[in-house]
C-alpha atoms as a PDB file:
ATOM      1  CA  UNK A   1      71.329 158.102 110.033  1.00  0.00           C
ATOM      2  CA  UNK A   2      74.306 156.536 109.448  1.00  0.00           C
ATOM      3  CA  UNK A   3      76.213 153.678 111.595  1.00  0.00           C
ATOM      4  CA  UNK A   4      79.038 156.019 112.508  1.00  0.00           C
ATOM      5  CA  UNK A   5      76.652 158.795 113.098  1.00  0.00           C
ATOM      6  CA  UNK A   6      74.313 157.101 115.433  1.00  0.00           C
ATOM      7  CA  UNK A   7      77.215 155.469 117.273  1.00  0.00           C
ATOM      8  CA  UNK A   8      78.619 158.611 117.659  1.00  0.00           C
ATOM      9  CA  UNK A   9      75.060 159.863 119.090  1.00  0.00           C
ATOM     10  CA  UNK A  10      74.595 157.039 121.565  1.00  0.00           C
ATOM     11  CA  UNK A  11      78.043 157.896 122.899  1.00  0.00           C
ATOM     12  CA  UNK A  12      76.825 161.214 123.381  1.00  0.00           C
ATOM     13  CA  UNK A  13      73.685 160.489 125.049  1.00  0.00           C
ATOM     14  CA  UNK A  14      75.933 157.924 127.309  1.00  0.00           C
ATOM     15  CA  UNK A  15      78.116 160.773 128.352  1.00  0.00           C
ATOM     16  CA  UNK A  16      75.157 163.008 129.098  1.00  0.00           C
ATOM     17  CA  UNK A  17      73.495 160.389 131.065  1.00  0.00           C
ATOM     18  CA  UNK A  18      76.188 159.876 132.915  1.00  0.00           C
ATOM     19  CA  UNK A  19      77.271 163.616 133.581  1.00  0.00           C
ATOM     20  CA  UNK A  20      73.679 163.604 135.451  1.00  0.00           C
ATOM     21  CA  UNK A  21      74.249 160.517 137.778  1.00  0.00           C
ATOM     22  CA  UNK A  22      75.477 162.078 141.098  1.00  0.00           C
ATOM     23  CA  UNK A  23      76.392 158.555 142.297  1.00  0.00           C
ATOM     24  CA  UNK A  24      78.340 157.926 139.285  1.00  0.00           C
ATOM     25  CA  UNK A  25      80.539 160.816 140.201  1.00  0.00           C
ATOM     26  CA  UNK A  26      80.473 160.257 143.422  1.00  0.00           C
ATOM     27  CA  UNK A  27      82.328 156.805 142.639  1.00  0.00           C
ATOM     28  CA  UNK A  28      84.412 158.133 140.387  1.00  0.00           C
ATOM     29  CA  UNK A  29      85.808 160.621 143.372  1.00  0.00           C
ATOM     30  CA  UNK A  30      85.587 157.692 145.994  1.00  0.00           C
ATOM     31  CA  UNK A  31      87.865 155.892 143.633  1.00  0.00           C
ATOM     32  CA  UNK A  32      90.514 158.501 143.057  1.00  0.00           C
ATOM     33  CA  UNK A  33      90.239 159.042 147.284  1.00  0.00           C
ATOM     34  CA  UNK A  34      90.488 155.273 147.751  1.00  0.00           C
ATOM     35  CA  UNK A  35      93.605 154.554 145.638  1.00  0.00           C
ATOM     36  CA  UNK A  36      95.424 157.584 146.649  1.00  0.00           C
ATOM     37  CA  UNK A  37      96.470 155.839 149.697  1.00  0.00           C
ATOM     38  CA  UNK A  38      98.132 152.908 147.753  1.00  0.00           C
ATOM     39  CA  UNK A  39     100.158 155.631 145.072  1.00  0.00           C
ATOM     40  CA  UNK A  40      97.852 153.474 142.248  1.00  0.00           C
ATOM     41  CA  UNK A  41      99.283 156.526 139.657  1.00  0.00           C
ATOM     42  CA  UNK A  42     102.607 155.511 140.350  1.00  0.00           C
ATOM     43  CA  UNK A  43     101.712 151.899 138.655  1.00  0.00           C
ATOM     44  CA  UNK A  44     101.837 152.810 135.193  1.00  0.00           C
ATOM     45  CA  UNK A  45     104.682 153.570 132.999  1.00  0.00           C
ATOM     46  CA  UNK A  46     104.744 154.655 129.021  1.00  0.00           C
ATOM     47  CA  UNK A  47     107.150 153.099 126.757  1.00  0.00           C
ATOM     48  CA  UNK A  48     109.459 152.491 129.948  1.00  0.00           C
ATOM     49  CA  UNK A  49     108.966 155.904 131.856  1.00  0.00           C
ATOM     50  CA  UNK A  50     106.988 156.077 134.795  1.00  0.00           C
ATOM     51  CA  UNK A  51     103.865 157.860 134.343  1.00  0.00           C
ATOM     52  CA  UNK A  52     102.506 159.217 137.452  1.00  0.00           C
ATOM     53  CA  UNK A  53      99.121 159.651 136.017  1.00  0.00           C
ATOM     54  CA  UNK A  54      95.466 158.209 136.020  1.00  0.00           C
ATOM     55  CA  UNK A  55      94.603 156.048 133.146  1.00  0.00           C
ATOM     56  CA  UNK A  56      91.348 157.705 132.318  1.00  0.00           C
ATOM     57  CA  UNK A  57      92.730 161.000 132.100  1.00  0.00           C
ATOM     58  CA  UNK A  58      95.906 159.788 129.322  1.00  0.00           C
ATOM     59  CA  UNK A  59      93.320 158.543 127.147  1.00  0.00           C
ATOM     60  CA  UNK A  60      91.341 161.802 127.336  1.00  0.00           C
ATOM     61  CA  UNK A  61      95.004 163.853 126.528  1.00  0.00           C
ATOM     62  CA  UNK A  62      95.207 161.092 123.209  1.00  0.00           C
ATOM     63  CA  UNK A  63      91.687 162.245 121.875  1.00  0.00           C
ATOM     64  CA  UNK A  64      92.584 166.199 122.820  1.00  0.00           C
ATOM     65  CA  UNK A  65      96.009 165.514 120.701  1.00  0.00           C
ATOM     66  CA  UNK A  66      94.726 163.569 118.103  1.00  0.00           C
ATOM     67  CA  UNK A  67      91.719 166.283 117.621  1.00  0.00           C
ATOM     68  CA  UNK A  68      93.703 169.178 118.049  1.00  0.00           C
ATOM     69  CA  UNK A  69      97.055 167.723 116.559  1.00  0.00           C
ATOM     70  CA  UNK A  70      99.013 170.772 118.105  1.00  0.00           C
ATOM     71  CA  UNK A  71     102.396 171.763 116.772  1.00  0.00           C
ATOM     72  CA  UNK A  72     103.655 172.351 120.461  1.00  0.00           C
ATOM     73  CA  UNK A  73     102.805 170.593 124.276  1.00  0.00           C
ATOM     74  CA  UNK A  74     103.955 172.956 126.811  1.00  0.00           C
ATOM     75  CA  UNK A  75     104.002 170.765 130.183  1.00  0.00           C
ATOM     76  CA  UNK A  76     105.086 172.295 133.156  1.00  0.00           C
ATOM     77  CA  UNK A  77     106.710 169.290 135.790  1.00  0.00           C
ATOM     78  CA  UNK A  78     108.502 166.665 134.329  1.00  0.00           C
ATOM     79  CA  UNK A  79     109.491 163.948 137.071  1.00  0.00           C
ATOM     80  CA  UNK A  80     109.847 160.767 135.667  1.00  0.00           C
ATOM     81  CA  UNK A  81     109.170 162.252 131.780  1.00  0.00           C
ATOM     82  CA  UNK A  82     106.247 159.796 131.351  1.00  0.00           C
ATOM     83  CA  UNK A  83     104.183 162.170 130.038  1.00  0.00           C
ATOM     84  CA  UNK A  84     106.496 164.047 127.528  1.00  0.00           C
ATOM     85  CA  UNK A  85     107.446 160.377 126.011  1.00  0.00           C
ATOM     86  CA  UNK A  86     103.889 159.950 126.088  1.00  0.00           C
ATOM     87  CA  UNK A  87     102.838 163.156 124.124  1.00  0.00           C
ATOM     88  CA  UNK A  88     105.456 162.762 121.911  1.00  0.00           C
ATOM     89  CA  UNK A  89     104.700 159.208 120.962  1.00  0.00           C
ATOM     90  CA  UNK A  90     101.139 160.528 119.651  1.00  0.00           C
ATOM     91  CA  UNK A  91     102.922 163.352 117.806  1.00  0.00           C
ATOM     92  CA  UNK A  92     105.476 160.995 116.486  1.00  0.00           C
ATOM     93  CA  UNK A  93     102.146 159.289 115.304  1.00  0.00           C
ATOM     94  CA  UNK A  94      99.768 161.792 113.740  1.00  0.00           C
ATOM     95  CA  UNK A  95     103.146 162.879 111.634  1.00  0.00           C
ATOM     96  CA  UNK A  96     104.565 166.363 111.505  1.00  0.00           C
ATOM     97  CA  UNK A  97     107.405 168.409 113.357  1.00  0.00           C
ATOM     98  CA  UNK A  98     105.520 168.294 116.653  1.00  0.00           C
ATOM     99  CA  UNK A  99     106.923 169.202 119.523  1.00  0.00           C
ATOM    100  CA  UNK A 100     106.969 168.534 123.547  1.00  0.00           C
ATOM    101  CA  UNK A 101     108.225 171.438 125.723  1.00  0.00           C
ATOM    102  CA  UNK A 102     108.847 170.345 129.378  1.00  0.00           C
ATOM    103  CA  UNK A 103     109.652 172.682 132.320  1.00  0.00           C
ATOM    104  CA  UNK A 104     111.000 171.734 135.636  1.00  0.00           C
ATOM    105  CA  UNK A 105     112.355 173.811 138.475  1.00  0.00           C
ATOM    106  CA  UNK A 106     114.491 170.539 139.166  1.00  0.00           C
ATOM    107  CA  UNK A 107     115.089 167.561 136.335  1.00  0.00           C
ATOM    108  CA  UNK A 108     117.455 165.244 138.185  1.00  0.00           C
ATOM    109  CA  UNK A 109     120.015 163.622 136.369  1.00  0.00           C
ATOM    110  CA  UNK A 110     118.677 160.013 136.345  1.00  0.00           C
ATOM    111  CA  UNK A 111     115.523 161.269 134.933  1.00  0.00           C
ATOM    112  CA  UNK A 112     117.379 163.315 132.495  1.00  0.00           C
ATOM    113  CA  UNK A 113     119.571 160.523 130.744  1.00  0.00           C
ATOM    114  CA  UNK A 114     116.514 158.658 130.955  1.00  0.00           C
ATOM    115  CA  UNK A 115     114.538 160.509 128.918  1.00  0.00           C
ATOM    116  CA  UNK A 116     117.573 161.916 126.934  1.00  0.00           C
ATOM    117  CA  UNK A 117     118.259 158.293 126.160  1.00  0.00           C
ATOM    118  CA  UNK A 118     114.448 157.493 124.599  1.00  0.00           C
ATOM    119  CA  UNK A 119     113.648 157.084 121.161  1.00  0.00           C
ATOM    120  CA  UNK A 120     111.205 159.931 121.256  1.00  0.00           C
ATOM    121  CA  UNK A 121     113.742 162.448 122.520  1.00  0.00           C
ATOM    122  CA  UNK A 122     113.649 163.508 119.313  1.00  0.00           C
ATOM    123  CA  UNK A 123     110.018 165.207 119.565  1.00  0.00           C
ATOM    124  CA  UNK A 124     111.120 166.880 123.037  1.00  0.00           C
ATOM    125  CA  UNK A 125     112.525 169.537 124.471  1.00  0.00           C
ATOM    126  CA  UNK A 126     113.590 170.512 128.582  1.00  0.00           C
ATOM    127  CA  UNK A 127     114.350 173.463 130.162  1.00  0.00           C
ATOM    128  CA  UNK A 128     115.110 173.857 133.905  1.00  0.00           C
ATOM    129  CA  UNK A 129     114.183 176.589 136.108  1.00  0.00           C
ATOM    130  CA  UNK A 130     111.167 178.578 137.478  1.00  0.00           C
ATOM    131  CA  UNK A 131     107.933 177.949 135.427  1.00  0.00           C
ATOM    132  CA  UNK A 132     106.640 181.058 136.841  1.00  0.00           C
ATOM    133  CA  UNK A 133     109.810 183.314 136.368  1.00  0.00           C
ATOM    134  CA  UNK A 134     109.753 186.025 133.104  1.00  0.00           C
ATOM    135  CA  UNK A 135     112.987 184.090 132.099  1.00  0.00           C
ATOM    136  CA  UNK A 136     111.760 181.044 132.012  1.00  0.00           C
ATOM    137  CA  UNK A 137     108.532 182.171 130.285  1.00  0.00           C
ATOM    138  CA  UNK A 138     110.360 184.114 127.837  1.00  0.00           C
ATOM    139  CA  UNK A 139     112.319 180.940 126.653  1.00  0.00           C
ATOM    140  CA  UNK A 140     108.415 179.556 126.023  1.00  0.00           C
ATOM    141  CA  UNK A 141     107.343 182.153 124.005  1.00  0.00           C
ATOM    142  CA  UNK A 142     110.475 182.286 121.441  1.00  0.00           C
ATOM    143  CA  UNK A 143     110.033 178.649 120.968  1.00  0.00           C
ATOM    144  CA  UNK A 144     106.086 179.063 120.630  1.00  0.00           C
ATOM    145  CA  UNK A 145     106.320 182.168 118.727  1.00  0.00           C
ATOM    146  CA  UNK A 146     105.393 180.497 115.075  1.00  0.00           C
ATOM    147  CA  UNK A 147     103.215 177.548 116.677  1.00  0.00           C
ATOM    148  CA  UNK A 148      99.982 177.798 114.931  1.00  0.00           C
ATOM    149  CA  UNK A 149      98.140 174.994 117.441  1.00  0.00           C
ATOM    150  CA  UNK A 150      99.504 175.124 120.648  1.00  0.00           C
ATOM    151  CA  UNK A 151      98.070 173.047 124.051  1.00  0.00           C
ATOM    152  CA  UNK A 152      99.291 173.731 127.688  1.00  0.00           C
ATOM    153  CA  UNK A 153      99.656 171.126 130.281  1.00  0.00           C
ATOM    154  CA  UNK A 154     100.080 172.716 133.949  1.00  0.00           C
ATOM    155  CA  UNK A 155     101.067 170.194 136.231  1.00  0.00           C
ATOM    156  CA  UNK A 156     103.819 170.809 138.282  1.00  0.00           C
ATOM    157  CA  UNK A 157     104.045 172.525 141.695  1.00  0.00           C
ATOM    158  CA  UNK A 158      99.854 172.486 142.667  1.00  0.00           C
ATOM    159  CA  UNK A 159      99.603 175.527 145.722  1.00  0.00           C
ATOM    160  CA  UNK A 160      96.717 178.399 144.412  1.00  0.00           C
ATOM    161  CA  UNK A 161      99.497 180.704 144.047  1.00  0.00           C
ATOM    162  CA  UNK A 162     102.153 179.115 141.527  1.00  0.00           C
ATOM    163  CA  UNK A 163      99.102 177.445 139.420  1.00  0.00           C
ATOM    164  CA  UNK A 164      97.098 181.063 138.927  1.00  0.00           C
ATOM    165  CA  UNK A 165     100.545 182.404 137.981  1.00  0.00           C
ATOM    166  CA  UNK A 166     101.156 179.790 135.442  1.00  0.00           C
ATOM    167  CA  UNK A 167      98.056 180.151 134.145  1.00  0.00           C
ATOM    168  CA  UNK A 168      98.425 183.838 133.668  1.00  0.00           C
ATOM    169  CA  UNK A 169     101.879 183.225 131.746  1.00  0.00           C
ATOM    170  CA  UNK A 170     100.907 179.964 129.604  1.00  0.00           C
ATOM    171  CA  UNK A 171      97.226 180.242 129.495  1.00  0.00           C
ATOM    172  CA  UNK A 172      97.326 183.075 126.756  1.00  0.00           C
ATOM    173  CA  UNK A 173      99.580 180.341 124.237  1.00  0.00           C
ATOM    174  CA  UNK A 174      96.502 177.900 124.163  1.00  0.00           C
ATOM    175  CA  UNK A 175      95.772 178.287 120.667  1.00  0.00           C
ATOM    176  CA  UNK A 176      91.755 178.490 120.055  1.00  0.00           C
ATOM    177  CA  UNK A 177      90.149 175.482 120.033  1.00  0.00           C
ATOM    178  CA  UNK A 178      92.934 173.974 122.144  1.00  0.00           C
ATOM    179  CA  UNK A 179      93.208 173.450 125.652  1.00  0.00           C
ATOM    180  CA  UNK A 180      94.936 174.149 128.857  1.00  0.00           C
ATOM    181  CA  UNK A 181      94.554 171.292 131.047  1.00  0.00           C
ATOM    182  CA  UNK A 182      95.537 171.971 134.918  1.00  0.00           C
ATOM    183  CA  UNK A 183      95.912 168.571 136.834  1.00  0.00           C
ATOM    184  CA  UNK A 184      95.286 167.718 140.448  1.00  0.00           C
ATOM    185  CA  UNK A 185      92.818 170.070 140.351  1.00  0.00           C
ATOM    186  CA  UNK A 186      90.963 166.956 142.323  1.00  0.00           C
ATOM    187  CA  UNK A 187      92.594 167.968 145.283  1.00  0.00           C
ATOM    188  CA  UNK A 188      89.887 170.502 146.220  1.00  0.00           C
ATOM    189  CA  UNK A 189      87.619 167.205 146.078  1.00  0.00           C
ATOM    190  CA  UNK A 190      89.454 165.547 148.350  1.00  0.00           C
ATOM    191  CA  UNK A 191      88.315 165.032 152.104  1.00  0.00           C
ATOM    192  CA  UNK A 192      89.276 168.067 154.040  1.00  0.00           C
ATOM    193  CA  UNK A 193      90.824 165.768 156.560  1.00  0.00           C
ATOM    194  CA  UNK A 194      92.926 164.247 154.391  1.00  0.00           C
ATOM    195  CA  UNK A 195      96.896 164.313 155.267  1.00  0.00           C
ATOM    196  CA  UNK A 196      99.121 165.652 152.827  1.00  0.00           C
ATOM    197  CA  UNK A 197     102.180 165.521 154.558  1.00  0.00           C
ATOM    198  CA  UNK A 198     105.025 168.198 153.653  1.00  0.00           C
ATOM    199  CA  UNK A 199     102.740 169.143 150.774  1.00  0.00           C
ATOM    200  CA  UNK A 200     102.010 172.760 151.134  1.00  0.00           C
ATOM    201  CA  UNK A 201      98.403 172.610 149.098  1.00  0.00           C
ATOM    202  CA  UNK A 202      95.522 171.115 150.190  1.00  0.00           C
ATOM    203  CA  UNK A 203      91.391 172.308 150.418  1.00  0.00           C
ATOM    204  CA  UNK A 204      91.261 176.114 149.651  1.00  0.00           C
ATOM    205  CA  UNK A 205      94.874 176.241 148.230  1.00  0.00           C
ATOM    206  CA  UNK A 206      95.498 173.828 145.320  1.00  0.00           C
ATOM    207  CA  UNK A 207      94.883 174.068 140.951  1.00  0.00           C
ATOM    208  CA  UNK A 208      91.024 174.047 141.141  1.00  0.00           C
ATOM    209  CA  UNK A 209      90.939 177.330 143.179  1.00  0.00           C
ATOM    210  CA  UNK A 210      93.229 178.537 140.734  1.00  0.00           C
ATOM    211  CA  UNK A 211      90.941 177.361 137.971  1.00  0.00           C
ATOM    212  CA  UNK A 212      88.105 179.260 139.257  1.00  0.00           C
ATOM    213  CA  UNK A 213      89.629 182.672 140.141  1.00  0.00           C
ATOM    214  CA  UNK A 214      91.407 182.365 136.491  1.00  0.00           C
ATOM    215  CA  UNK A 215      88.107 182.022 135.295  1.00  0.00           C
ATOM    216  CA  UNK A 216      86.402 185.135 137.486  1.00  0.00           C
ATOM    217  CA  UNK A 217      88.839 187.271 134.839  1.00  0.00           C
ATOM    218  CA  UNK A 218      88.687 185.304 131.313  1.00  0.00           C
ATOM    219  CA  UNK A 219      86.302 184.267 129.428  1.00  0.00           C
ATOM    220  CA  UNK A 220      88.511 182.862 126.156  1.00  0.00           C
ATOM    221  CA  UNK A 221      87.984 179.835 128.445  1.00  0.00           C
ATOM    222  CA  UNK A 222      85.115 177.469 129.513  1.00  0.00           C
ATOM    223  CA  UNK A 223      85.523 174.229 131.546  1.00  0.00           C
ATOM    224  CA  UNK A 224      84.524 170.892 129.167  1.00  0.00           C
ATOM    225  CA  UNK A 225      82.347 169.357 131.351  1.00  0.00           C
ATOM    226  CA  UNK A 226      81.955 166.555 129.015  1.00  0.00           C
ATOM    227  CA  UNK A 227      85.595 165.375 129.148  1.00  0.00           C
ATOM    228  CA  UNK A 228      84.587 164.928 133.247  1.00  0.00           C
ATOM    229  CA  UNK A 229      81.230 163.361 132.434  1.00  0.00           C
ATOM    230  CA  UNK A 230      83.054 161.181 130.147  1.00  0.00           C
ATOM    231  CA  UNK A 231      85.881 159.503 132.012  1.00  0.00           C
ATOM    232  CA  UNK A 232      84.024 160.231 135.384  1.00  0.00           C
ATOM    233  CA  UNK A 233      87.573 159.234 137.284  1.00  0.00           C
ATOM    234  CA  UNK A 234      90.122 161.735 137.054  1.00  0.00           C
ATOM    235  CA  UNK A 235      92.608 163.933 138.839  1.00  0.00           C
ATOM    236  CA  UNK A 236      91.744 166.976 136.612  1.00  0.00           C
ATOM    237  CA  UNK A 237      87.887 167.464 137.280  1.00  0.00           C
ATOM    238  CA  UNK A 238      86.979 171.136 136.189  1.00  0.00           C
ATOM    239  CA  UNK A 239      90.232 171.431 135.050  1.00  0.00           C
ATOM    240  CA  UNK A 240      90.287 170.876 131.692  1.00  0.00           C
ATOM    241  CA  UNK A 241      89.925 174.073 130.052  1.00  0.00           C
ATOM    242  CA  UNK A 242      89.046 174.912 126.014  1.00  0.00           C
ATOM    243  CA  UNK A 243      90.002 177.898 124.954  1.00  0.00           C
ATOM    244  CA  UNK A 244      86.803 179.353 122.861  1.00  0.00           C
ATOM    245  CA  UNK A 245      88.062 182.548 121.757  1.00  0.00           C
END
Protein backbone atom coordinates (compact mmCIF):
# COMPACT_ATOMS: atom_id res chain seq x y z
CA UNK A 1 0.00 0.00 0.00
CA UNK A 2 0.98 3.20 -0.68
CA UNK A 3 1.98 6.21 1.85
CA UNK A 4 -1.05 8.25 0.86
CA UNK A 5 -3.19 5.22 0.87
CA UNK A 6 -2.38 3.91 4.25
CA UNK A 7 -2.50 7.42 5.72
CA UNK A 8 -5.65 7.80 4.34
CA UNK A 9 -6.65 4.28 6.04
CA UNK A 10 -5.35 5.11 9.49
CA UNK A 11 -7.45 8.26 9.32
CA UNK A 12 -10.24 6.14 8.69
CA UNK A 13 -9.77 3.68 11.31
CA UNK A 14 -9.15 6.93 13.71
CA UNK A 15 -12.54 8.23 12.81
CA UNK A 16 -14.17 4.86 13.33
CA UNK A 17 -12.54 4.42 16.60
CA UNK A 18 -13.56 7.38 17.66
CA UNK A 19 -17.30 7.31 16.36
CA UNK A 20 -17.43 4.22 18.98
CA UNK A 21 -16.04 6.08 22.13
CA UNK A 22 -19.23 7.23 24.00
CA UNK A 23 -17.01 9.38 26.26
CA UNK A 24 -15.43 10.96 23.38
CA UNK A 25 -18.80 12.24 22.34
CA UNK A 26 -19.86 12.83 25.38
CA UNK A 27 -16.94 15.55 25.64
CA UNK A 28 -17.42 16.74 22.55
CA UNK A 29 -21.27 17.70 23.69
CA UNK A 30 -20.00 18.81 27.25
CA UNK A 31 -17.81 21.17 25.33
CA UNK A 32 -20.31 22.74 23.00
CA UNK A 33 -22.75 22.94 26.50
CA UNK A 34 -19.83 24.43 28.42
CA UNK A 35 -18.86 27.27 26.03
CA UNK A 36 -22.30 28.16 25.12
CA UNK A 37 -22.51 30.15 28.19
CA UNK A 38 -19.43 32.34 27.28
CA UNK A 39 -20.89 32.98 23.26
CA UNK A 40 -17.20 31.09 22.37
CA UNK A 41 -18.85 31.08 18.45
CA UNK A 42 -19.03 34.61 18.55
CA UNK A 43 -14.95 34.67 18.85
CA UNK A 44 -14.08 33.98 15.45
CA UNK A 45 -14.27 36.08 12.44
CA UNK A 46 -13.29 35.21 8.53
CA UNK A 47 -11.38 37.62 6.56
CA UNK A 48 -12.89 40.45 8.93
CA UNK A 49 -16.61 39.19 9.28
CA UNK A 50 -17.76 37.72 12.29
CA UNK A 51 -18.39 34.16 12.02
CA UNK A 52 -20.76 32.91 14.52
CA UNK A 53 -19.72 29.39 14.04
CA UNK A 54 -17.72 26.43 15.67
CA UNK A 55 -14.32 25.88 14.33
CA UNK A 56 -14.64 22.18 13.83
CA UNK A 57 -17.63 22.40 11.87
CA UNK A 58 -15.93 25.35 9.10
CA UNK A 59 -13.27 23.00 8.46
CA UNK A 60 -15.72 20.14 7.81
CA UNK A 61 -17.85 22.80 5.23
CA UNK A 62 -13.94 23.37 3.47
CA UNK A 63 -13.54 19.51 2.81
CA UNK A 64 -17.54 19.24 1.72
CA UNK A 65 -16.66 22.35 -0.78
CA UNK A 66 -13.49 21.38 -1.85
CA UNK A 67 -14.93 17.63 -2.57
CA UNK A 68 -18.01 18.64 -3.97
CA UNK A 69 -16.77 22.02 -5.58
CA UNK A 70 -20.52 23.11 -6.07
CA UNK A 71 -21.43 25.77 -8.58
CA UNK A 72 -23.98 27.31 -5.99
CA UNK A 73 -24.14 27.64 -1.72
CA UNK A 74 -27.62 28.34 -0.85
CA UNK A 75 -27.39 29.58 2.97
CA UNK A 76 -30.35 30.55 4.59
CA UNK A 77 -29.41 33.41 7.68
CA UNK A 78 -26.85 35.71 7.02
CA UNK A 79 -26.07 37.90 10.25
CA UNK A 80 -22.77 39.04 10.28
CA UNK A 81 -22.01 37.35 6.49
CA UNK A 82 -19.10 35.33 7.96
CA UNK A 83 -20.05 32.45 6.41
CA UNK A 84 -20.93 33.65 2.81
CA UNK A 85 -17.28 35.48 2.77
CA UNK A 86 -16.20 32.29 4.01
CA UNK A 87 -17.75 30.00 1.26
CA UNK A 88 -16.91 32.25 -1.21
CA UNK A 89 -13.27 32.53 -0.33
CA UNK A 90 -13.00 28.58 -1.02
CA UNK A 91 -14.89 29.08 -4.30
CA UNK A 92 -12.79 32.03 -5.16
CA UNK A 93 -10.07 29.27 -4.54
CA UNK A 94 -10.94 26.02 -6.28
CA UNK A 95 -11.56 28.53 -9.49
CA UNK A 96 -14.76 28.73 -11.47
CA UNK A 97 -18.00 31.02 -11.52
CA UNK A 98 -19.09 29.78 -8.10
CA UNK A 99 -21.54 31.23 -6.39
CA UNK A 100 -22.92 32.08 -2.65
CA UNK A 101 -26.71 32.66 -2.34
CA UNK A 102 -27.67 34.13 1.10
CA UNK A 103 -31.24 34.58 2.44
CA UNK A 104 -32.32 36.63 5.32
CA UNK A 105 -35.74 37.67 6.52
CA UNK A 106 -33.75 40.81 7.90
CA UNK A 107 -29.98 41.89 6.54
CA UNK A 108 -29.40 45.12 8.45
CA UNK A 109 -27.69 47.76 6.85
CA UNK A 110 -24.32 47.65 8.72
CA UNK A 111 -24.04 44.09 7.85
CA UNK A 112 -25.00 44.81 4.37
CA UNK A 113 -22.24 47.49 3.42
CA UNK A 114 -20.11 45.25 5.24
CA UNK A 115 -20.29 42.51 3.25
CA UNK A 116 -21.17 44.62 0.10
CA UNK A 117 -17.86 46.29 0.76
CA UNK A 118 -15.62 42.74 0.81
CA UNK A 119 -13.45 41.62 -1.76
CA UNK A 120 -15.40 38.44 -2.19
CA UNK A 121 -18.68 40.20 -2.87
CA UNK A 122 -18.02 39.31 -6.06
CA UNK A 123 -18.82 35.40 -5.54
CA UNK A 124 -22.15 36.42 -3.55
CA UNK A 125 -25.40 37.10 -3.82
CA UNK A 126 -28.43 38.40 -0.98
CA UNK A 127 -31.86 38.41 -1.07
CA UNK A 128 -34.16 39.55 1.79
CA UNK A 129 -37.35 38.15 2.80
CA UNK A 130 -39.06 34.89 3.99
CA UNK A 131 -36.86 31.76 3.39
CA UNK A 132 -39.91 29.77 3.66
CA UNK A 133 -42.27 31.96 1.42
CA UNK A 134 -42.99 30.56 -2.52
CA UNK A 135 -41.54 34.05 -3.48
CA UNK A 136 -38.65 33.86 -1.93
CA UNK A 137 -38.10 30.22 -3.00
CA UNK A 138 -38.95 30.95 -6.44
CA UNK A 139 -36.10 33.62 -6.67
CA UNK A 140 -33.79 30.31 -5.54
CA UNK A 141 -34.80 28.18 -8.08
CA UNK A 142 -34.34 30.69 -11.22
CA UNK A 143 -30.93 31.36 -9.98
CA UNK A 144 -30.28 27.48 -9.35
CA UNK A 145 -32.05 26.44 -12.36
CA UNK A 146 -28.68 25.56 -14.55
CA UNK A 147 -26.48 24.69 -11.32
CA UNK A 148 -25.17 21.32 -12.03
CA UNK A 149 -23.60 20.86 -8.17
CA UNK A 150 -25.55 22.57 -5.84
CA UNK A 151 -25.12 22.39 -1.63
CA UNK A 152 -27.71 23.85 0.88
CA UNK A 153 -26.82 25.41 4.12
CA UNK A 154 -30.03 25.84 6.50
CA UNK A 155 -29.20 27.91 9.25
CA UNK A 156 -31.29 30.59 10.00
CA UNK A 157 -34.44 30.77 12.16
CA UNK A 158 -33.99 27.00 14.19
CA UNK A 159 -38.00 26.25 15.62
CA UNK A 160 -39.20 22.44 14.08
CA UNK A 161 -41.57 24.26 12.02
CA UNK A 162 -39.57 26.88 9.78
CA UNK A 163 -36.49 24.24 9.51
CA UNK A 164 -38.90 21.14 8.12
CA UNK A 165 -40.31 23.80 5.78
CA UNK A 166 -37.00 24.83 4.51
CA UNK A 167 -36.02 21.62 4.11
CA UNK A 168 -39.01 20.73 2.04
CA UNK A 169 -38.29 23.87 -0.32
CA UNK A 170 -34.28 23.68 -0.53
CA UNK A 171 -33.68 20.12 0.28
CA UNK A 172 -34.79 18.91 -3.30
CA UNK A 173 -31.73 21.52 -4.95
CA UNK A 174 -28.97 19.40 -3.13
CA UNK A 175 -27.46 18.07 -6.11
CA UNK A 176 -26.49 14.16 -5.61
CA UNK A 177 -23.58 13.60 -3.91
CA UNK A 178 -23.90 17.00 -2.23
CA UNK A 179 -25.21 17.94 0.94
CA UNK A 180 -27.71 19.82 2.93
CA UNK A 181 -26.26 20.69 6.13
CA UNK A 182 -28.91 21.97 8.91
CA UNK A 183 -27.02 23.68 11.89
CA UNK A 184 -27.90 23.90 15.55
CA UNK A 185 -29.33 20.83 15.16
CA UNK A 186 -27.24 20.37 18.69
CA UNK A 187 -29.88 22.01 20.37
CA UNK A 188 -31.91 18.81 20.87
CA UNK A 189 -28.56 17.71 22.76
CA UNK A 190 -28.63 20.30 24.91
CA UNK A 191 -29.76 19.95 28.68
CA UNK A 192 -33.48 20.17 28.81
CA UNK A 193 -33.07 22.73 31.52
CA UNK A 194 -31.17 24.86 29.70
CA UNK A 195 -32.49 28.68 29.33
CA UNK A 196 -32.92 29.98 26.03
CA UNK A 197 -34.29 33.14 26.73
CA UNK A 198 -36.74 34.83 24.03
CA UNK A 199 -35.67 31.96 21.79
CA UNK A 200 -38.76 30.18 20.78
CA UNK A 201 -36.89 26.55 20.09
CA UNK A 202 -35.54 24.49 22.47
CA UNK A 203 -35.79 20.27 23.31
CA UNK A 204 -38.63 18.83 21.09
CA UNK A 205 -38.81 21.96 18.80
CA UNK A 206 -35.49 22.88 17.13
CA UNK A 207 -33.46 21.58 13.42
CA UNK A 208 -32.72 18.00 14.67
CA UNK A 209 -36.47 17.19 15.08
CA UNK A 210 -36.80 18.59 11.82
CA UNK A 211 -33.99 16.41 10.57
CA UNK A 212 -35.62 13.34 11.67
CA UNK A 213 -39.27 13.81 10.57
CA UNK A 214 -37.63 15.04 7.06
CA UNK A 215 -36.06 11.88 7.09
CA UNK A 216 -39.40 9.62 8.15
CA UNK A 217 -40.46 10.83 4.28
CA UNK A 218 -37.06 10.79 2.11
CA UNK A 219 -34.76 8.61 1.58
CA UNK A 220 -32.46 10.64 -1.27
CA UNK A 221 -30.88 11.44 2.13
CA UNK A 222 -28.77 9.66 4.84
CA UNK A 223 -27.08 11.37 7.84
CA UNK A 224 -22.89 11.14 7.47
CA UNK A 225 -22.17 9.91 10.61
CA UNK A 226 -18.58 10.09 9.88
CA UNK A 227 -18.41 13.89 9.47
CA UNK A 228 -19.80 13.70 13.48
CA UNK A 229 -17.36 10.93 14.37
CA UNK A 230 -14.79 12.99 12.81
CA UNK A 231 -14.86 16.44 14.33
CA UNK A 232 -16.71 14.97 17.46
CA UNK A 233 -17.53 18.90 18.53
CA UNK A 234 -20.09 20.46 16.57
CA UNK A 235 -23.34 22.35 16.49
CA UNK A 236 -24.67 20.25 13.53
CA UNK A 237 -24.60 16.58 14.98
CA UNK A 238 -27.00 14.40 12.75
CA UNK A 239 -27.39 17.19 10.73
CA UNK A 240 -25.31 16.92 8.05
CA UNK A 241 -27.16 15.32 5.39
CA UNK A 242 -25.74 13.64 1.80
CA UNK A 243 -27.97 13.43 -0.64
CA UNK A 244 -27.52 9.66 -2.17
CA UNK A 245 -29.98 9.66 -4.81
Amino acid sequence: MNPIDQFNKEKEQNIASQGKSKELKNLGLNFITDTAHTKYSYNFCWMGRPIIAYPQDMLAMQEIIWDVKPDLIIETGIAHGGSLVYYASLLELIGGDGLVLGLDIDIRKHNRDLIEDHPMMKRIQMIEGDSTSIEIANQVYEIAKDKKRVLVCLDSNHTHDHVLKELELYARLTSIGSYCVVFDTVVEDMPAEWDWGQRSWGVGNNPKTAVFEFLKSNDNFEIDKNIDNKILISVAPDGYLRRVK
